[in-house]
Protein backbone atom coordinates (compact mmCIF):
# COMPACT_ATOMS: atom_id res chain seq x y z
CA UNK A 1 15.66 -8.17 1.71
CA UNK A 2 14.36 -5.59 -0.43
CA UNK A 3 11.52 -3.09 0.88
CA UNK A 4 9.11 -4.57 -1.30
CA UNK A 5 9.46 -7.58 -0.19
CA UNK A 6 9.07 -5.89 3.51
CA UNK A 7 6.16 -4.32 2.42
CA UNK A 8 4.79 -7.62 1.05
CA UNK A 9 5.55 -9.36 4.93
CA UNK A 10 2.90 -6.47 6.08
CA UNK A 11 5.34 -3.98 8.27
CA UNK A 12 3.76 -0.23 7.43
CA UNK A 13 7.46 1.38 4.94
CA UNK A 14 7.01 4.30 7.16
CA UNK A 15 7.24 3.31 10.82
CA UNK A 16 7.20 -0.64 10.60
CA UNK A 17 4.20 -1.27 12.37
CA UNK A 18 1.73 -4.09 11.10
CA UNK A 19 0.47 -2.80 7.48
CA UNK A 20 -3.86 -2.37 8.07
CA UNK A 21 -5.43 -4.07 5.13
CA UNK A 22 -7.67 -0.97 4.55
CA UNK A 23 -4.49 1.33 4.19
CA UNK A 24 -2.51 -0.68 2.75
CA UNK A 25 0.60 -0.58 2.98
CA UNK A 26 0.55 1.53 5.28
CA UNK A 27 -0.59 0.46 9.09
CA UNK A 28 -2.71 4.22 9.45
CA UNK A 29 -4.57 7.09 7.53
CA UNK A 30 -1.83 8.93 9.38
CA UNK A 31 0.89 6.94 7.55
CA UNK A 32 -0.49 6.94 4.39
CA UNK A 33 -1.05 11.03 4.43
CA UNK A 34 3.05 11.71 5.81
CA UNK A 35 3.69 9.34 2.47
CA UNK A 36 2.05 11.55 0.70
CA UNK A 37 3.18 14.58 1.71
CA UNK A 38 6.55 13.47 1.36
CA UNK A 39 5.67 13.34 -2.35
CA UNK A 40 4.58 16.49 -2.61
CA UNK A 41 6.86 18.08 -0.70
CA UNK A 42 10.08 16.52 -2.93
CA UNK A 43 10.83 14.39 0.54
CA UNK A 44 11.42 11.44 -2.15
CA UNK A 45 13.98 13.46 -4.77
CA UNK A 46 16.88 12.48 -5.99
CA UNK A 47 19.75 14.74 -5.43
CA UNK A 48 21.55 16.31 -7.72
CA UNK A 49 22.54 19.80 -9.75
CA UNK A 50 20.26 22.54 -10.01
CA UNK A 51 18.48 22.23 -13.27
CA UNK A 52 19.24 25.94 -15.53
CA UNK A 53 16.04 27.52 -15.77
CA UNK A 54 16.95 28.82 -19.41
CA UNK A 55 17.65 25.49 -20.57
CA UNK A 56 14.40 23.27 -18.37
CA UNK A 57 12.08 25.90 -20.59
CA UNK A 58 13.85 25.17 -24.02
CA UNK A 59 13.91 21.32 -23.22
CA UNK A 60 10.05 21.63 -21.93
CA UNK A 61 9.26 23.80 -24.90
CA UNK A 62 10.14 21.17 -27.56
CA UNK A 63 7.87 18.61 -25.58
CA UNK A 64 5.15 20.47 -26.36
CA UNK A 65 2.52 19.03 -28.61
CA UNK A 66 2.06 21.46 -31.48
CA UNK A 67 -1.69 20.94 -31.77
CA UNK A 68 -2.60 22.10 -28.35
């Protein structure tokens, strides 16, 4: 079973308690908030190489919308 259909059967992704309808799907605030920082905090990155500084600022660089 994926873990989206998990999260649809109402266990919290985190710790697997009963998912709370007002923090969905998460069963706390306190869930919700560790989700978050996991974010933020690159807890949800996928591995791999370090990226070359030299060549992230070229490829960023030629992103860049002109007009701004």
């Amino acid at each position: 079973m994926s873990t989206a259909a998990k999260t649809r059967s109402g266990a919290c992704p985190l710790c697997r308690k009963p998912a709370a309808e007002q923090f969905a799907p998460f069963c706390s605030q306190g869930c919700r908030d560790r989700d978050l920082l996991n974010w933020l905090g690159d807890g949800y990155r996928i591995a791999g190489p370090p990226a070359d500084p030299d060549t992230l600022a070229e490829t960023l660089d030629s992103r860049r919308d002109p007009s701004l």
